[in-house]
PDB file of N, CA and C in Angstrom:
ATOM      1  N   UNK A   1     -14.175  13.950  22.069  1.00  0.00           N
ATOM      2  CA  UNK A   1     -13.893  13.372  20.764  1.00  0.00           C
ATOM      3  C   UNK A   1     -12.446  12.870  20.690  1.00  0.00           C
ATOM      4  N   UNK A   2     -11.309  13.868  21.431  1.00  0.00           N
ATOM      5  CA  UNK A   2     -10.081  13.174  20.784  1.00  0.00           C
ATOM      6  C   UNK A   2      -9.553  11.988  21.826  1.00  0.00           C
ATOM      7  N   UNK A   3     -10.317  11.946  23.315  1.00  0.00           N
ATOM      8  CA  UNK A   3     -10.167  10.592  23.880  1.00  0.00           C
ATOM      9  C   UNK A   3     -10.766   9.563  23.273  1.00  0.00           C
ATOM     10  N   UNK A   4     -11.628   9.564  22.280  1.00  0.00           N
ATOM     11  CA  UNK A   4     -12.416   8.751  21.592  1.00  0.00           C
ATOM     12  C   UNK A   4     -11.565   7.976  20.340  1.00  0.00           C
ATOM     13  N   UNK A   5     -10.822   8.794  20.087  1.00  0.00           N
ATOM     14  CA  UNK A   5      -9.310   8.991  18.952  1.00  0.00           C
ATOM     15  C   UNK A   5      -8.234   8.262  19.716  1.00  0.00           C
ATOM     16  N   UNK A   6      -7.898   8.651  20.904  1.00  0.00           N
ATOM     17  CA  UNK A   6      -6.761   8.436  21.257  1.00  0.00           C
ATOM     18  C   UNK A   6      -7.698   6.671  21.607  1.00  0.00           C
ATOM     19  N   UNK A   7      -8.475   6.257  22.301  1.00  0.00           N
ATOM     20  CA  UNK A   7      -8.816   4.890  22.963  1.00  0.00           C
ATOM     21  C   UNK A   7      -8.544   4.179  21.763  1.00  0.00           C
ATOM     22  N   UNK A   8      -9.144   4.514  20.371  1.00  0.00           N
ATOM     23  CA  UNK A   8      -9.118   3.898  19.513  1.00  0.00           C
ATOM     24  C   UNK A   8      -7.959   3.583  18.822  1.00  0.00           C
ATOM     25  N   UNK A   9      -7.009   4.638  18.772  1.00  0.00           N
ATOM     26  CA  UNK A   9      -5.335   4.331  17.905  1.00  0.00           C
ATOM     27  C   UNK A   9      -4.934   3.225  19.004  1.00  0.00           C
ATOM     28  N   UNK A  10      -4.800   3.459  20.730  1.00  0.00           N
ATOM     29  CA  UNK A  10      -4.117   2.218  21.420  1.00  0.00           C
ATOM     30  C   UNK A  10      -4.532   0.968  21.252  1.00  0.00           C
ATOM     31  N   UNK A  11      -5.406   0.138  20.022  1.00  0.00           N
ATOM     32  CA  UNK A  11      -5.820  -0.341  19.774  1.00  0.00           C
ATOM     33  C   UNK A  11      -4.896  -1.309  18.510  1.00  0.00           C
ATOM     34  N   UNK A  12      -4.681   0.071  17.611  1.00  0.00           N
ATOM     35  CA  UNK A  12      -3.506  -0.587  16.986  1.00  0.00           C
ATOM     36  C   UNK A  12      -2.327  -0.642  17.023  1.00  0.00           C
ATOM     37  N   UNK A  13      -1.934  -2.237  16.377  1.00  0.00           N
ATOM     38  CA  UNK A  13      -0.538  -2.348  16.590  1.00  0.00           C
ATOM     39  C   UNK A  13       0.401  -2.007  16.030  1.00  0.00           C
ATOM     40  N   UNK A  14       0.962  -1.354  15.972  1.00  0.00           N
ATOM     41  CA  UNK A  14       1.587  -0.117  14.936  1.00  0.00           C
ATOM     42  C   UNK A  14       2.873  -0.587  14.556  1.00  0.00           C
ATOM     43  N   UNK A  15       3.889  -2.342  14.931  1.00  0.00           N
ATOM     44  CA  UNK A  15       4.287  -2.484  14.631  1.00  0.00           C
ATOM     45  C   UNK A  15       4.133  -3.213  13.063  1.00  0.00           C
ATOM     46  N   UNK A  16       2.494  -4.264  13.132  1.00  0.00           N
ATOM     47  CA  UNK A  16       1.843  -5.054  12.167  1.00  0.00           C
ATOM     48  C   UNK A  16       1.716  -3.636  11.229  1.00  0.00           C
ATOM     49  N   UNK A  17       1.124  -2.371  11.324  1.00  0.00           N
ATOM     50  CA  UNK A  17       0.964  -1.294  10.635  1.00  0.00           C
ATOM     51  C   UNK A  17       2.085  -0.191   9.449  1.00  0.00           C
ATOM     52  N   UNK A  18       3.182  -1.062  10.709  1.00  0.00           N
ATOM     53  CA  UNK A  18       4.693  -0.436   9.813  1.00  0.00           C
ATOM     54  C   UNK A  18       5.084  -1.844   8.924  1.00  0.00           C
ATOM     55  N   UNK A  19       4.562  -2.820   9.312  1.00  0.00           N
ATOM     56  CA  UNK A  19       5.014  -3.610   8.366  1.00  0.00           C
ATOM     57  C   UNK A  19       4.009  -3.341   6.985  1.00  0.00           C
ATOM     58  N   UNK A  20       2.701  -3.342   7.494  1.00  0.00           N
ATOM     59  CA  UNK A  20       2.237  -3.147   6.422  1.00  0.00           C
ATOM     60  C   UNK A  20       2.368  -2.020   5.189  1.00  0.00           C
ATOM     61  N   UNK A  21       2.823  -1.420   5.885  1.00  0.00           N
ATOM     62  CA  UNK A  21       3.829  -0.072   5.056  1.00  0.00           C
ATOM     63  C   UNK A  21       4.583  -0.716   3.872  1.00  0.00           C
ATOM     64  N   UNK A  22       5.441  -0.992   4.637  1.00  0.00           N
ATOM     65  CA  UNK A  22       6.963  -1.352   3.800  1.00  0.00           C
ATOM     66  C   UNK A  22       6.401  -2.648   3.103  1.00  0.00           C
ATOM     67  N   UNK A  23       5.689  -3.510   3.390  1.00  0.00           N
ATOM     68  CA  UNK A  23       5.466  -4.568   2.195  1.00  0.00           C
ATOM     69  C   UNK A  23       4.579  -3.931   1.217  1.00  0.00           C
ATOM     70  N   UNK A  24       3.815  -2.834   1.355  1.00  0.00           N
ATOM     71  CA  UNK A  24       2.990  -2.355  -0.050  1.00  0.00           C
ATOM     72  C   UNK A  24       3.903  -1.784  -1.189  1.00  0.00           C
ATOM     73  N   UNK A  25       4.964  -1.201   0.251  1.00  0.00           N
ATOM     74  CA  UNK A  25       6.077  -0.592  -0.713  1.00  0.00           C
ATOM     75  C   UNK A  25       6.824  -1.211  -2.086  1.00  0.00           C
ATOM     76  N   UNK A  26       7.266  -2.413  -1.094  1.00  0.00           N
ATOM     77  CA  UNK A  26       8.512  -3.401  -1.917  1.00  0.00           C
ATOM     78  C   UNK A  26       7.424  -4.428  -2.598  1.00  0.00           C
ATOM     79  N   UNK A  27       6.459  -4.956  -2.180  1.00  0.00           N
ATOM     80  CA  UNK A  27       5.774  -5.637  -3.122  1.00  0.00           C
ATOM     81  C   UNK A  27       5.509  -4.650  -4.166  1.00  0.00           C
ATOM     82  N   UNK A  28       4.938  -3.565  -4.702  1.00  0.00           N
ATOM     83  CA  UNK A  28       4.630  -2.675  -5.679  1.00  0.00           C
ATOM     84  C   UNK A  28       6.183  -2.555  -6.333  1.00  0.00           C
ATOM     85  N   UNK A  29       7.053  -2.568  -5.593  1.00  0.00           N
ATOM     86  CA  UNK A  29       8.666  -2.321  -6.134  1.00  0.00           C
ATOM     87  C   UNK A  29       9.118  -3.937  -7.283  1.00  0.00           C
ATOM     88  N   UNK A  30       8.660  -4.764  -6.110  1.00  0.00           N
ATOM     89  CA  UNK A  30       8.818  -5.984  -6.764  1.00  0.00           C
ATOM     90  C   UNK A  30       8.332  -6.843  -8.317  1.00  0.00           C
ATOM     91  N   UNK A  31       6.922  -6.807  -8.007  1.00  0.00           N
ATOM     92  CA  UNK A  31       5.693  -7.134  -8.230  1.00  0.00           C
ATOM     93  C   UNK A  31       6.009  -6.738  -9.989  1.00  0.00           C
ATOM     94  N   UNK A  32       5.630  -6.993 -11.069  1.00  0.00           N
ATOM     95  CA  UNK A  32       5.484  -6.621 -12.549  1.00  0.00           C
ATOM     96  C   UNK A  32       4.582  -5.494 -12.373  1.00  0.00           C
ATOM     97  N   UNK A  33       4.809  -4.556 -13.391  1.00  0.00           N
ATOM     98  CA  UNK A  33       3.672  -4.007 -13.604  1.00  0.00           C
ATOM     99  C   UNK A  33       2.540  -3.996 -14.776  1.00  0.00           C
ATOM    100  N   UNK A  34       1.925  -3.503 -14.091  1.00  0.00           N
ATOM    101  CA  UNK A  34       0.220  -3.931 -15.077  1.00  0.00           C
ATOM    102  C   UNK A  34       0.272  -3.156 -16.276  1.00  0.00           C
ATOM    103  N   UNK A  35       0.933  -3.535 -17.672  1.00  0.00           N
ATOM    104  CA  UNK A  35       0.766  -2.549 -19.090  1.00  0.00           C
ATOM    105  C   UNK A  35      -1.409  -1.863 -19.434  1.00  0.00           C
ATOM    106  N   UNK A  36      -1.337  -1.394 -18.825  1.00  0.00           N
ATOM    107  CA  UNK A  36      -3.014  -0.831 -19.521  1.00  0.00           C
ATOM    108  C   UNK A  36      -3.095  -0.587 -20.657  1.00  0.00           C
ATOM    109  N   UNK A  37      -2.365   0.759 -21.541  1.00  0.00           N
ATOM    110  CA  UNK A  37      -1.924   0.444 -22.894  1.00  0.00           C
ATOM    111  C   UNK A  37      -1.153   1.141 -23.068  1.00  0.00           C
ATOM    112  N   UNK A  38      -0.225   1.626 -24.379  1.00  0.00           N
ATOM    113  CA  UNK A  38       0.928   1.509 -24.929  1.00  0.00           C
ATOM    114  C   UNK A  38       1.461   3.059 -24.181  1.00  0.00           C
ATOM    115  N   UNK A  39       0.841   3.818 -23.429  1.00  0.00           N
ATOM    116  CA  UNK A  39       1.309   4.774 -22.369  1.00  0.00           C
ATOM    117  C   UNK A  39       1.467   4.943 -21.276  1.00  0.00           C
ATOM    118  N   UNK A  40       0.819   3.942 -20.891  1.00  0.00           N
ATOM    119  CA  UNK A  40       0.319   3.924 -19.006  1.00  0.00           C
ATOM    120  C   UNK A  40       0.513   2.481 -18.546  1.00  0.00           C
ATOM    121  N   UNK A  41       0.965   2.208 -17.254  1.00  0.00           N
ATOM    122  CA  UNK A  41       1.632   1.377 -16.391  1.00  0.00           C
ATOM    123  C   UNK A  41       1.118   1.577 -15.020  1.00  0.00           C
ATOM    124  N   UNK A  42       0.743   0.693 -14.813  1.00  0.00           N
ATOM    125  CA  UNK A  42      -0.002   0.513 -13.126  1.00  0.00           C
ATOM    126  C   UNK A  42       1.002  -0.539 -11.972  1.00  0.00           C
ATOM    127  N   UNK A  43       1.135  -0.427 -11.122  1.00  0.00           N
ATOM    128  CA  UNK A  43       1.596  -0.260  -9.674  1.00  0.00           C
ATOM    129  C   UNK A  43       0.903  -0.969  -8.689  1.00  0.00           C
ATOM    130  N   UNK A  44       0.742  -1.525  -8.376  1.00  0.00           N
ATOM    131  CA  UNK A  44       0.078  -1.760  -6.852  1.00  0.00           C
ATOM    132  C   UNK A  44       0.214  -3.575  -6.223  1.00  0.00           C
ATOM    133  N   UNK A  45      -0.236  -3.056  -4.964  1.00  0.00           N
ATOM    134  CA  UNK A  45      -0.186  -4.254  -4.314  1.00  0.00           C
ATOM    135  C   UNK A  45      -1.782  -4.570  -3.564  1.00  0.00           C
ATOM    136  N   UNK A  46      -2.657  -5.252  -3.139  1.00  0.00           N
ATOM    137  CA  UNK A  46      -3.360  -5.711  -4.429  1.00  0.00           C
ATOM    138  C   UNK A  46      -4.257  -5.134  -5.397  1.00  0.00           C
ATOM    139  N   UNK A  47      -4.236  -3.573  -5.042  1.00  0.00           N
ATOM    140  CA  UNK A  47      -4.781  -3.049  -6.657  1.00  0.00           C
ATOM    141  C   UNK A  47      -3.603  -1.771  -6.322  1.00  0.00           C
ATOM    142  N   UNK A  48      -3.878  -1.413  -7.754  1.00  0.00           N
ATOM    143  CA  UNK A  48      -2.684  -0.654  -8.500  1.00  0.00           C
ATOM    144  C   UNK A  48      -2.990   0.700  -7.628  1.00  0.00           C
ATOM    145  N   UNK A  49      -2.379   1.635  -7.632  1.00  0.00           N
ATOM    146  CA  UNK A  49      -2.439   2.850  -7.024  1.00  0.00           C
ATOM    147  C   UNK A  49      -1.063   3.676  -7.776  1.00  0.00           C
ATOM    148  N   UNK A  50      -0.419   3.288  -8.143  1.00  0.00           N
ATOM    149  CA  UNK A  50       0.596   4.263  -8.611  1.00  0.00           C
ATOM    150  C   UNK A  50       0.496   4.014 -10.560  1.00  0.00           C
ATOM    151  N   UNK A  51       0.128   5.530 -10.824  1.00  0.00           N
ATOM    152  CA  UNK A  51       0.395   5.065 -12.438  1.00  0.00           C
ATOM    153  C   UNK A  51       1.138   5.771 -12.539  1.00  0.00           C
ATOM    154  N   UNK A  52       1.935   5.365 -13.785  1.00  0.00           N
ATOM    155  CA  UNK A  52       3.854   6.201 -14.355  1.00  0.00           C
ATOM    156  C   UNK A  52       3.312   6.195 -15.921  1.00  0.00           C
ATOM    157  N   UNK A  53       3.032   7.296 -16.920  1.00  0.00           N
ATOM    158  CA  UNK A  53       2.844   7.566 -17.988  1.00  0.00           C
ATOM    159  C   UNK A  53       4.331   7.729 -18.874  1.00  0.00           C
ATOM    160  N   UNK A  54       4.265   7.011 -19.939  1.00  0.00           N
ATOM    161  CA  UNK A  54       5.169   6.582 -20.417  1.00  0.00           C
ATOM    162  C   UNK A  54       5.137   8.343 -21.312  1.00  0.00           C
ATOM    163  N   UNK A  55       6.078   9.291 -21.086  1.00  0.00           N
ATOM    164  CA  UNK A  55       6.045  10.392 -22.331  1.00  0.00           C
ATOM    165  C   UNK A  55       7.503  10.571 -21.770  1.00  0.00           C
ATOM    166  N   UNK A  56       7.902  11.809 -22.729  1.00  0.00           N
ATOM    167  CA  UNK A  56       8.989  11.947 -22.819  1.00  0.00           C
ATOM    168  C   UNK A  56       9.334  13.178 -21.849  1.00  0.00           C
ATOM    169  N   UNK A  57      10.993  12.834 -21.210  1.00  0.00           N
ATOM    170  CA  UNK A  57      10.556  13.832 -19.830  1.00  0.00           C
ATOM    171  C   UNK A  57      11.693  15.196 -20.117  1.00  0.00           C
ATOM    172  N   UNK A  58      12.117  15.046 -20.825  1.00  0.00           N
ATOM    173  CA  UNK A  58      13.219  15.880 -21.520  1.00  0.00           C
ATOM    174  C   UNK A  58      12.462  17.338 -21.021  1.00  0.00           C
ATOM    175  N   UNK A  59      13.740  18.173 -20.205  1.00  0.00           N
ATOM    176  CA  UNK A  59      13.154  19.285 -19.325  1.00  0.00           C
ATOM    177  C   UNK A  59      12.321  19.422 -18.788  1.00  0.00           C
ATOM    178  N   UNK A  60      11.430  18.146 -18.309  1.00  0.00           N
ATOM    179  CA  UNK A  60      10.508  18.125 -17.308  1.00  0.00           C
ATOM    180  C   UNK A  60      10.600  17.404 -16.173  1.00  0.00           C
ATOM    181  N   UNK A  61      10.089  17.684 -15.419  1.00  0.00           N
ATOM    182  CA  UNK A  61      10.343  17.055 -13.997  1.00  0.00           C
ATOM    183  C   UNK A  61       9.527  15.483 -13.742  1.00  0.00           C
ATOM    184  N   UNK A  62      10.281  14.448 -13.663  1.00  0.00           N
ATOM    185  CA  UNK A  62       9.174  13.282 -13.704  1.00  0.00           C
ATOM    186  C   UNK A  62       8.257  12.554 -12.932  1.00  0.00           C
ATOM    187  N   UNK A  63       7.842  14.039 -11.725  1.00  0.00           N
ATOM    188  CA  UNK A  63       6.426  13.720 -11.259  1.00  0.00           C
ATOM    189  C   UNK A  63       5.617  13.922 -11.463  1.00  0.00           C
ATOM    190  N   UNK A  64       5.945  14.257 -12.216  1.00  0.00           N
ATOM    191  CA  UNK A  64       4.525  15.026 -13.886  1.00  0.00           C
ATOM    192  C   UNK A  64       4.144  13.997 -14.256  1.00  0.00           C
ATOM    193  N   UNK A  65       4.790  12.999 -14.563  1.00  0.00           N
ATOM    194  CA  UNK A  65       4.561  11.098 -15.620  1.00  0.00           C
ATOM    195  C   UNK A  65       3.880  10.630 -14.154  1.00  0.00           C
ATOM    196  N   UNK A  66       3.732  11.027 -13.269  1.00  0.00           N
ATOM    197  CA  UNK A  66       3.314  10.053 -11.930  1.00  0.00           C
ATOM    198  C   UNK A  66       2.000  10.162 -11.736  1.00  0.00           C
ATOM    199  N   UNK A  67       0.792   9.522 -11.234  1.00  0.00           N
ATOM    200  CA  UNK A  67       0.003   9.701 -10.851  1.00  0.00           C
ATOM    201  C   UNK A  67      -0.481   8.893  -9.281  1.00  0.00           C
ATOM    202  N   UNK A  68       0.174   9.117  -8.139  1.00  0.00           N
ATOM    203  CA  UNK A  68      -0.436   8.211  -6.985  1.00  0.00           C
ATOM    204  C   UNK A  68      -2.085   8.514  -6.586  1.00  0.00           C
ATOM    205  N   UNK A  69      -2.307   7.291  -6.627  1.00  0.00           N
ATOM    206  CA  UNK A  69      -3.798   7.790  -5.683  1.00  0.00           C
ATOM    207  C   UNK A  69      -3.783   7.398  -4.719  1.00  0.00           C
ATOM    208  N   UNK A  70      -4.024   8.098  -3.689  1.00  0.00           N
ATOM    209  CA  UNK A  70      -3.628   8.217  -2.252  1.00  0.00           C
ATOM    210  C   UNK A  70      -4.929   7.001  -1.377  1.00  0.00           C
ATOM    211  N   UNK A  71      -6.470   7.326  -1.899  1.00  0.00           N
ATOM    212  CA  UNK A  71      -7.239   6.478  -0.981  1.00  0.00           C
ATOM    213  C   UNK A  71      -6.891   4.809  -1.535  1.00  0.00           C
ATOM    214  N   UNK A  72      -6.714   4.634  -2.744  1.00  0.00           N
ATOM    215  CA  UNK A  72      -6.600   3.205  -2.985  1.00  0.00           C
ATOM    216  C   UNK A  72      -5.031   2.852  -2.199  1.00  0.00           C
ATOM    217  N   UNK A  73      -4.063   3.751  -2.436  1.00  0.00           N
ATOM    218  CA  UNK A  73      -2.789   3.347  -1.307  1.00  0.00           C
ATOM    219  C   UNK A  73      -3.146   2.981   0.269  1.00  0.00           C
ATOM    220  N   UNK A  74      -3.904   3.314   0.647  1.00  0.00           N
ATOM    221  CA  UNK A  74      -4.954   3.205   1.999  1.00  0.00           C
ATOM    222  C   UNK A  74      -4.888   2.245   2.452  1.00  0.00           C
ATOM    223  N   UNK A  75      -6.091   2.172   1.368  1.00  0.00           N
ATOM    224  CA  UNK A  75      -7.005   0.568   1.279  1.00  0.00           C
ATOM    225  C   UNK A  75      -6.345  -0.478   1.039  1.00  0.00           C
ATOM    226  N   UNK A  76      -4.812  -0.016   0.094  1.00  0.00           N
ATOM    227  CA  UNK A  76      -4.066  -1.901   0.200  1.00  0.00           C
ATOM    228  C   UNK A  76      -3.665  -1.699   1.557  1.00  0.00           C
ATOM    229  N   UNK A  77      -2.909  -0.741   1.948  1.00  0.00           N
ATOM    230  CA  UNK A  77      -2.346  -0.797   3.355  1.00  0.00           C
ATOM    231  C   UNK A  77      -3.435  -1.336   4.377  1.00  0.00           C
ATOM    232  N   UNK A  78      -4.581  -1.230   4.614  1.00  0.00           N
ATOM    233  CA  UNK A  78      -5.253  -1.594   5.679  1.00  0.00           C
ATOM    234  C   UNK A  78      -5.590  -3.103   5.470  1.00  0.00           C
ATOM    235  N   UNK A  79      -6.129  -3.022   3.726  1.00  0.00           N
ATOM    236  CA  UNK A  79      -6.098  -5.021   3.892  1.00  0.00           C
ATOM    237  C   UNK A  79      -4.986  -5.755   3.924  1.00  0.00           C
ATOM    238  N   UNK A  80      -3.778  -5.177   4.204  1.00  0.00           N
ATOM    239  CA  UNK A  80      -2.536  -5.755   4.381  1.00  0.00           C
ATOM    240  C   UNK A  80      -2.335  -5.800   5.857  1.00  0.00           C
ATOM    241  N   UNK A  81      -2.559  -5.033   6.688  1.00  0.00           N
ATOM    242  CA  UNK A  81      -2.635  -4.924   7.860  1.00  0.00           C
ATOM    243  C   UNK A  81      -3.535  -5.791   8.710  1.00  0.00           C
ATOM    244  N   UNK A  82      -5.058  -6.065   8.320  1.00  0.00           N
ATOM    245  CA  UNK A  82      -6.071  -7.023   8.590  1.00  0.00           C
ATOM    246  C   UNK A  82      -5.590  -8.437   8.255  1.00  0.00           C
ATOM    247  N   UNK A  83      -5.330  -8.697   7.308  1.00  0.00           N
ATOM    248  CA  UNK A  83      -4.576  -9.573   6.892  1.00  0.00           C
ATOM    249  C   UNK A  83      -3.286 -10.672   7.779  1.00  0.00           C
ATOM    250  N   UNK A  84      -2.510  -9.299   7.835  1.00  0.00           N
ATOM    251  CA  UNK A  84      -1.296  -9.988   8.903  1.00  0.00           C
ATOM    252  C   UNK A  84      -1.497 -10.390  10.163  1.00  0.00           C
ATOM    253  N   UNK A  85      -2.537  -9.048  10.658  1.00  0.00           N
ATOM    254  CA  UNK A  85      -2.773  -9.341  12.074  1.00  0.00           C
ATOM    255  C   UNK A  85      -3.827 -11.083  12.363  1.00  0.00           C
ATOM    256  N   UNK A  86      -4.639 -11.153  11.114  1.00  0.00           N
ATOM    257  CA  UNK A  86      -5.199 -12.226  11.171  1.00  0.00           C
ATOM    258  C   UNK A  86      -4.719 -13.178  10.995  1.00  0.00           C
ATOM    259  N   UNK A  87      -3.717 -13.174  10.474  1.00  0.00           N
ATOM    260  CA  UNK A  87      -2.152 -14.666   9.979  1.00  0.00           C
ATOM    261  C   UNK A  87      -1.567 -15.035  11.865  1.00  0.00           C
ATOM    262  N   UNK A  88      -1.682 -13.800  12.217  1.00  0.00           N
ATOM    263  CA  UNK A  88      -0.868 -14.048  13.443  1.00  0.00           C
ATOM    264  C   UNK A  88      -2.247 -14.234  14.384  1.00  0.00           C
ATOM    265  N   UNK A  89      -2.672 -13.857  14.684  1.00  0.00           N
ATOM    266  CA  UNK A  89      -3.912 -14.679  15.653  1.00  0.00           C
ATOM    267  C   UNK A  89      -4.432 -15.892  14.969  1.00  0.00           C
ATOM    268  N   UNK A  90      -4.043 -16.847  13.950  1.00  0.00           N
ATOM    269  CA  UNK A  90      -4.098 -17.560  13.875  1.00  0.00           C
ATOM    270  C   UNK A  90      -3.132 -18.577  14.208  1.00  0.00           C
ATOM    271  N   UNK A  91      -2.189 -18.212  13.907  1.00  0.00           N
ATOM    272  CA  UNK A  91      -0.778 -18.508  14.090  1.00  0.00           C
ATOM    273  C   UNK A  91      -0.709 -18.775  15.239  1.00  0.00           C
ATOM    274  N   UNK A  92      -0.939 -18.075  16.354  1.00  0.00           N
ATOM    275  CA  UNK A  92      -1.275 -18.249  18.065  1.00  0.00           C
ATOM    276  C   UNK A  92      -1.950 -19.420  18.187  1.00  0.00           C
ATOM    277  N   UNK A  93      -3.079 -18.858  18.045  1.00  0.00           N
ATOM    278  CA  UNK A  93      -3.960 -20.106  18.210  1.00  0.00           C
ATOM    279  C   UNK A  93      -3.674 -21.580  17.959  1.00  0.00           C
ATOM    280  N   UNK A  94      -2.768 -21.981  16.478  1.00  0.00           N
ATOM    281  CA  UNK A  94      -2.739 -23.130  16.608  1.00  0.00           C
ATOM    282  C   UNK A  94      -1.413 -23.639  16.938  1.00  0.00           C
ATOM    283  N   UNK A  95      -0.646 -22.509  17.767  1.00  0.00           N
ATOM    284  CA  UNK A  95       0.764 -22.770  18.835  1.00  0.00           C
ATOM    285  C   UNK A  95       0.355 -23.242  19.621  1.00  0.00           C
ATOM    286  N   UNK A  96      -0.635 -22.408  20.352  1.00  0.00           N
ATOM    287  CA  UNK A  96      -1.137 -23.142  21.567  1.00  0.00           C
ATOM    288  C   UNK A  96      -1.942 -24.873  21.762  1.00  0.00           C
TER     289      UNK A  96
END
């Protein structure tokens, strides 16, 4: 099983993978965020994954106001990743 793991990670390119990192990052950093309503604020790059609840944080810690969801953070990362790698094998292709 874990040669089955390992054949499969040398597969990806883990530099296209770190990029795709850091642009979910700074695009979500960048990007406006989505008002839902007059408490809650959505995040994401291309769907939201981070919500920040608008309350008051006075003696509280403010990862309490946070809510990440971890599988939709994933899922932009991987169609960001499919994505690039497909920009650039295209990109090849019509170099050549």
């Amino acid at each position: 099983m874990f040669k089955w793991i390992f054949i499969k990670t040398r597969k990806i390119n883990w530099k296209i993978l770190n990029f795709a990192i850091y642009f979910e990052l700074l695009m979500s950093y960048f990007l406006p965020f989505k008002i839902m309503d007059k408490n809650r604020y959505q995040v994401g790059f291309p769907f939201p994954f981070l919500t920040v609840y608008d309350r008051p944080i006075i003696h509280r810690n403010p990862f309490l106001s946070m809510h990440v969801n971890d599988l939709i953070l994933v899922i932009n990362i991987v169609i960001i990743y499919f994505v690039t790698s497909l920009l650039i094998k295209v990109y090849k292709k019509t170099k050549n």
